[in-house]
Protein backbone atom coordinates (compact mmCIF):
# COMPACT_ATOMS: atom_id res chain seq x y z
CA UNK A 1 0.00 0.00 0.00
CA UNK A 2 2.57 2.72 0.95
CA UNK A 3 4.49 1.70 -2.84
CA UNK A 4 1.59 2.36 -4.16
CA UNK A 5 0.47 5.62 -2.53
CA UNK A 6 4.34 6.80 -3.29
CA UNK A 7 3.42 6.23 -7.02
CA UNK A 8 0.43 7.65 -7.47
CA UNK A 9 2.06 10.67 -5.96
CA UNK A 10 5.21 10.55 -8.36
CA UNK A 11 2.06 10.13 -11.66
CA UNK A 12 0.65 13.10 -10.27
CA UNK A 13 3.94 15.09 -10.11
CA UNK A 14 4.69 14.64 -13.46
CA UNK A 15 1.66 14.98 -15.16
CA UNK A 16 0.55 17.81 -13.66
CA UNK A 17 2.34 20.30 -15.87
CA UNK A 18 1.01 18.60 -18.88
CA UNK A 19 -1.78 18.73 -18.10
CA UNK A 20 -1.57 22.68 -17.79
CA UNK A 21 -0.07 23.03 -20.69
CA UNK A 22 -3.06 21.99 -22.98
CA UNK A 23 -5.24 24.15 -20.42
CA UNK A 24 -6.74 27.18 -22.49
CA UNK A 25 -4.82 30.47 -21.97
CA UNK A 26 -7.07 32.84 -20.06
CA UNK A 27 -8.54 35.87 -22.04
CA UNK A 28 -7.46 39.12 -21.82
CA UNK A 29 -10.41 41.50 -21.10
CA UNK A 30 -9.57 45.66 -21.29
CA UNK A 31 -10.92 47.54 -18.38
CA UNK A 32 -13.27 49.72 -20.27
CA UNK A 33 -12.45 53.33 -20.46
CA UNK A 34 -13.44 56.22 -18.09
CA UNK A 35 -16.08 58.37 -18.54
CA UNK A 36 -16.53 61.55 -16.92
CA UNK A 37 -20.43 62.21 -15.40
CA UNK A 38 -22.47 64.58 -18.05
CA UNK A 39 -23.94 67.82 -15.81
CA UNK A 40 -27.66 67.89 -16.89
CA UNK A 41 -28.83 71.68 -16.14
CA UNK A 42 -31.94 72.55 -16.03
CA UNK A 43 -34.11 75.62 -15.77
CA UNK A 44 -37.36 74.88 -14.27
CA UNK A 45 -38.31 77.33 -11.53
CA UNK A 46 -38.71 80.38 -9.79
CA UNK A 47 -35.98 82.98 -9.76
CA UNK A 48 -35.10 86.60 -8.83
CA UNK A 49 -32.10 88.78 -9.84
CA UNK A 50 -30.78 92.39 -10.43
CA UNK A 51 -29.52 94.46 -13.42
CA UNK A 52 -27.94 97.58 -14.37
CA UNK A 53 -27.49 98.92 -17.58
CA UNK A 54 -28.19 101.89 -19.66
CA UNK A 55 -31.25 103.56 -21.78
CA UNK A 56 -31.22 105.40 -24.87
CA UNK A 57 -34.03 107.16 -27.01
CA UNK A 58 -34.89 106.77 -30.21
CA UNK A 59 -34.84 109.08 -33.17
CA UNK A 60 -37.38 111.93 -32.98
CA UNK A 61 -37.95 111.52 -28.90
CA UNK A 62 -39.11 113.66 -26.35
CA UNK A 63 -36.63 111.67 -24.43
CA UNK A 64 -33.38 112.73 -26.31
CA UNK A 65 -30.58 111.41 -27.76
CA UNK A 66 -28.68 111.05 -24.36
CA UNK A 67 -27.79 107.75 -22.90
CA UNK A 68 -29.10 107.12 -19.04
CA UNK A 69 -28.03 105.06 -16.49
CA UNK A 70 -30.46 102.33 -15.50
CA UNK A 71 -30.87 99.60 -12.94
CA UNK A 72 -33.20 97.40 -11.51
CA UNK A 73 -34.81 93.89 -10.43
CA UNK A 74 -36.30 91.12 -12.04
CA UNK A 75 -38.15 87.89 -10.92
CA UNK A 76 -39.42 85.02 -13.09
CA UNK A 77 -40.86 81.40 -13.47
CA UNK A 78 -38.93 79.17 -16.01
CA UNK A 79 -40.23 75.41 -17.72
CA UNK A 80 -37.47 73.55 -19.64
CA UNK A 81 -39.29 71.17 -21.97
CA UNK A 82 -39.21 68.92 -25.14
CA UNK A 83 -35.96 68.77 -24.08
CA UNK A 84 -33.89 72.07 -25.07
CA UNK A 85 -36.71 74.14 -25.06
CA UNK A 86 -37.38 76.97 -22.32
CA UNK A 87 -40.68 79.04 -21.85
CA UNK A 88 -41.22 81.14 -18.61
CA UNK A 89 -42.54 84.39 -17.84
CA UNK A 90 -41.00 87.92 -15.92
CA UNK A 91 -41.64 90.76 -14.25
CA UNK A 92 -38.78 93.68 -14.21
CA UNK A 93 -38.80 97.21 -13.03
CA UNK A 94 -35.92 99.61 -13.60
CA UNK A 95 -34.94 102.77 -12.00
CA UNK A 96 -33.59 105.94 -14.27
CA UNK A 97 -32.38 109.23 -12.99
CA UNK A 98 -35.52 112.02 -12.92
CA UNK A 99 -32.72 115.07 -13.90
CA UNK A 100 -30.95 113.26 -16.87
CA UNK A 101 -33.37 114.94 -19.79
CA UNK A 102 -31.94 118.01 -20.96
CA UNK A 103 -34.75 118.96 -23.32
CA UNK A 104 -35.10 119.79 -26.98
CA UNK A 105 -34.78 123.30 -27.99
CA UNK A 106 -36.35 124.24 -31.11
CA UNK A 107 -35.68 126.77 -33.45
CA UNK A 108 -38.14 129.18 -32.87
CA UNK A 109 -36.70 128.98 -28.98
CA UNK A 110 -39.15 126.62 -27.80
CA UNK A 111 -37.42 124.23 -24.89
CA UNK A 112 -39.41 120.97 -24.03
CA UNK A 113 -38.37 118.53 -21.44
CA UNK A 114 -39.62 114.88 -20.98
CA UNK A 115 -38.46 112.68 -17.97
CA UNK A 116 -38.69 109.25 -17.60
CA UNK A 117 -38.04 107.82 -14.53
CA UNK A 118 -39.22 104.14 -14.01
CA UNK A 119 -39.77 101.49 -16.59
CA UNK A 120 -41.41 97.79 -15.86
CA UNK A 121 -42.80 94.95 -18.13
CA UNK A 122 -44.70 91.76 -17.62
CA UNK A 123 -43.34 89.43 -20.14
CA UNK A 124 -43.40 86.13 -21.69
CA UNK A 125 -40.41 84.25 -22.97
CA UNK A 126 -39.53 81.40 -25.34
CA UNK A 127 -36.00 79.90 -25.52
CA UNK A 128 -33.35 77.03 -26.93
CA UNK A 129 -30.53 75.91 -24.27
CA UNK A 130 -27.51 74.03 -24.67
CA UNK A 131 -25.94 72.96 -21.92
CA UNK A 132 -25.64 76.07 -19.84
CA UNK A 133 -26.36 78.71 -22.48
CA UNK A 134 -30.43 79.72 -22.58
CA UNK A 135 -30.70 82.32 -26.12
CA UNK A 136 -34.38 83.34 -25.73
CA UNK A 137 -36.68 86.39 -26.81
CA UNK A 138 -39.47 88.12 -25.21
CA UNK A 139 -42.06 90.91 -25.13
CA UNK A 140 -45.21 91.47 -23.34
CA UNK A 141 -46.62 94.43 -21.46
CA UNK A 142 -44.53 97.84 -20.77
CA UNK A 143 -45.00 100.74 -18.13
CA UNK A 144 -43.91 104.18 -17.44
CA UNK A 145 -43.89 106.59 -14.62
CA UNK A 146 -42.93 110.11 -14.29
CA UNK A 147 -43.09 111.27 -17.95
CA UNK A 148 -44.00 115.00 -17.30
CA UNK A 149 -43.94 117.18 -20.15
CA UNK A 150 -42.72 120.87 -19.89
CA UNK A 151 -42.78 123.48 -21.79
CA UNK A 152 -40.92 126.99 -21.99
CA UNK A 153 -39.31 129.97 -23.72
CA UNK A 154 -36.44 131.76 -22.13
CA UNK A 155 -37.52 130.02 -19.37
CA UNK A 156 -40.99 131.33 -18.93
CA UNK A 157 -43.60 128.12 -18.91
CA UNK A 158 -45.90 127.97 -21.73
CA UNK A 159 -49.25 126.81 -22.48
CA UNK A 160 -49.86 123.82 -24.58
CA UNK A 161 -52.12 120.93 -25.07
CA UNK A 162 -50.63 117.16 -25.91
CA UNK A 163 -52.34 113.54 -26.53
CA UNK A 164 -51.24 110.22 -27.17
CA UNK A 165 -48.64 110.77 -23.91
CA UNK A 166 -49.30 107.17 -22.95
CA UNK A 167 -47.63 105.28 -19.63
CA UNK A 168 -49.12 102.10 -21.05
CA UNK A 169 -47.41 100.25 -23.91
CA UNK A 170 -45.37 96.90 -25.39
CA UNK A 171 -42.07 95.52 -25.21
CA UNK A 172 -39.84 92.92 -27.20
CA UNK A 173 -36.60 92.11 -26.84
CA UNK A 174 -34.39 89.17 -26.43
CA UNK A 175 -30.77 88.57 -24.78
CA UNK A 176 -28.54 85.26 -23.28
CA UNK A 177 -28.20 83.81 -20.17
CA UNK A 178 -25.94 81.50 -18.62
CA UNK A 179 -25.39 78.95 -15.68
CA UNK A 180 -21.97 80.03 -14.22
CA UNK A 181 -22.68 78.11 -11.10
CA UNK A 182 -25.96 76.10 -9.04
CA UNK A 183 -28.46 78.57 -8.71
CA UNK A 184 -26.73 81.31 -10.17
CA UNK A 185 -26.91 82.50 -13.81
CA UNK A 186 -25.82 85.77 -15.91
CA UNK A 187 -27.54 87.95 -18.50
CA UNK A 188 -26.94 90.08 -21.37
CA UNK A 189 -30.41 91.45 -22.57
CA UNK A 190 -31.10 93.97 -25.23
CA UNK A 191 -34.97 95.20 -24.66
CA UNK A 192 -37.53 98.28 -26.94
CA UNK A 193 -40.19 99.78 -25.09
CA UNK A 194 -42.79 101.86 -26.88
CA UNK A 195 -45.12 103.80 -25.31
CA UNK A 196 -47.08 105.10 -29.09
CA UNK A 197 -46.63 109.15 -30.00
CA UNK A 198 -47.27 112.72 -28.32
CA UNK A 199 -48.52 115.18 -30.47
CA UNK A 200 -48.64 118.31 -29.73
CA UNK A 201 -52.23 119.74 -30.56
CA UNK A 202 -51.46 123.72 -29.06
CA UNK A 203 -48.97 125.43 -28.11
CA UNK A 204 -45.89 127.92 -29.39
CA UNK A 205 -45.68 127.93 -33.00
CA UNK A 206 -42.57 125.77 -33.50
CA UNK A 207 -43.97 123.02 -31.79
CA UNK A 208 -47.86 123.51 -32.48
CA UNK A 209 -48.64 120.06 -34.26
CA UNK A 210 -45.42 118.25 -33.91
CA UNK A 211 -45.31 114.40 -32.82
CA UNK A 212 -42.90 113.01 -31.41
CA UNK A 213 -42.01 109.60 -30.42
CA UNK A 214 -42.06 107.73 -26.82
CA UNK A 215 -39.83 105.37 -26.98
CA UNK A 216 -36.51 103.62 -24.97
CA UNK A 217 -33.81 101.32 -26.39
CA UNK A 218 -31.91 99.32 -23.24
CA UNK A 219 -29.39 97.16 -23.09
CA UNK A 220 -28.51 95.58 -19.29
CA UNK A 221 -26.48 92.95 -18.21
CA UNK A 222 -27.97 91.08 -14.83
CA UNK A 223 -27.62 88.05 -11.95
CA UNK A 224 -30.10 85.59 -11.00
CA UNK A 225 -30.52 83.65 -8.22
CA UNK A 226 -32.53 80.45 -8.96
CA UNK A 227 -34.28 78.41 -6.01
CA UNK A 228 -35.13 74.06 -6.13
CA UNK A 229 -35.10 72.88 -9.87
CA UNK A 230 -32.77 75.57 -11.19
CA UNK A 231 -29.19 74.96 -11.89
CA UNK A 232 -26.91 71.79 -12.78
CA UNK A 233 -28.71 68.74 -11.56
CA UNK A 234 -28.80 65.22 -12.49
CA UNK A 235 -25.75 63.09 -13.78
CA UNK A 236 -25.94 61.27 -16.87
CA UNK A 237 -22.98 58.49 -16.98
């Protein structure tokens, strides 16, 4: 018995290595590449933000040709859908200095002064975003405080009748804005308010049935602050 346990052992021995060697090699498999997560950003919700900027008049305005220093808030409801598509609504007021009109003196020596002071809007907007760039347009509803009309020569007032001097009107516009961190995007918005004509109906003789338009060109650049669904979010892998 122990002969014959010593030879199985020696069999074993030396066919063990044979036997490996008509084993199969093992397959090489390559550890599959790395892939960075994919920031999904989205820009469903509620926001608020500031902006400052600056407002010029168009031609033939009671507003002059002067540039004014604006700024103001904003606050807003977005919807990302369908899936690069963004459609939301805002609200924005803006504040302009009351003493920046110098008037338009005509030739007859006629000085008029218009003064705009506040501008809002309630608008709707429509979008495309890629990644975190939103390029959208808008218009809706425009207002307009402190638009007083004056009238003098050699700085004596004068008497004078006016219509069409309208605080209610439309605005369009459009402008891009862009996640630069969660919650937090920047804008650079172009936006035309137009408030119709004044005419005036009485008054000196160089300005006795002139019109003139009501209307502001602004361009602002602004910060948002968006709350829950706003901002990078989900991780596609």
């Amino acid at each position: 018995m122990k002969k014959l346990l010593i030879g199985t052992a020696v069999l074993a021995a030396l066919t063990a290595p044979a036997l490996a060697a008509d084993m199969p090699a093992r397959p090489y498999t390559k550890a599959p590449a790395y892939t960075a997560p994919q920031v999904v950003y989205n820009w469903t919700g509620f926001y608020v933000g500031g902006h400052l900027g600056g407002a010029f008049a168009g031609s033939n305005s009671l507003q002059g040709s002067d540039a004014r220093f604006m700024g103001g808030v904003q606050a807003g409801f977005d919807y990302q859908f369908a899936p690069n598509w963004v459609m939301g609504v805002e609200a924005q007021y803006s504040w302009l200095p009351s003493s920046s009109n110098n008037g338009l003196l005509f030739p007859g020596g006629t000085l008029v002064t218009s003064n705009t002071d506040q501008l809002g809007s309630v608008t709707g907007r429509i979008g495309y975003t890629w990644g975190p760039a939103l390029l959208y347009a808008k218009g809706g509803y425009a207002w307009r405080d402190g638009n007083n009309i004056g009238v003098t020569v050699a700085g004596v007032p004068q008497a004078f009748t006016a219509n069409g001097n309208r605080k209610d009107g439309y605005t369009v516009g459009g402008g891009l804005e862009y996640m630069f961190a969660p919650n937090w995007s920047a804008k650079a918005e172009y936006q035309y308010y137009n408030f119709d004509n004044t005419t005036f109906t009485s008054g000196p003789a160089d300005i006795a049935g002139r019109n003139f338009r009501n209307d502001e060109h602004t361009v602002k650049v602004g910060v948002n602050y968006r709350f829950g669904w706003g901002g990078p979010s989900a991780s596609r892998y």
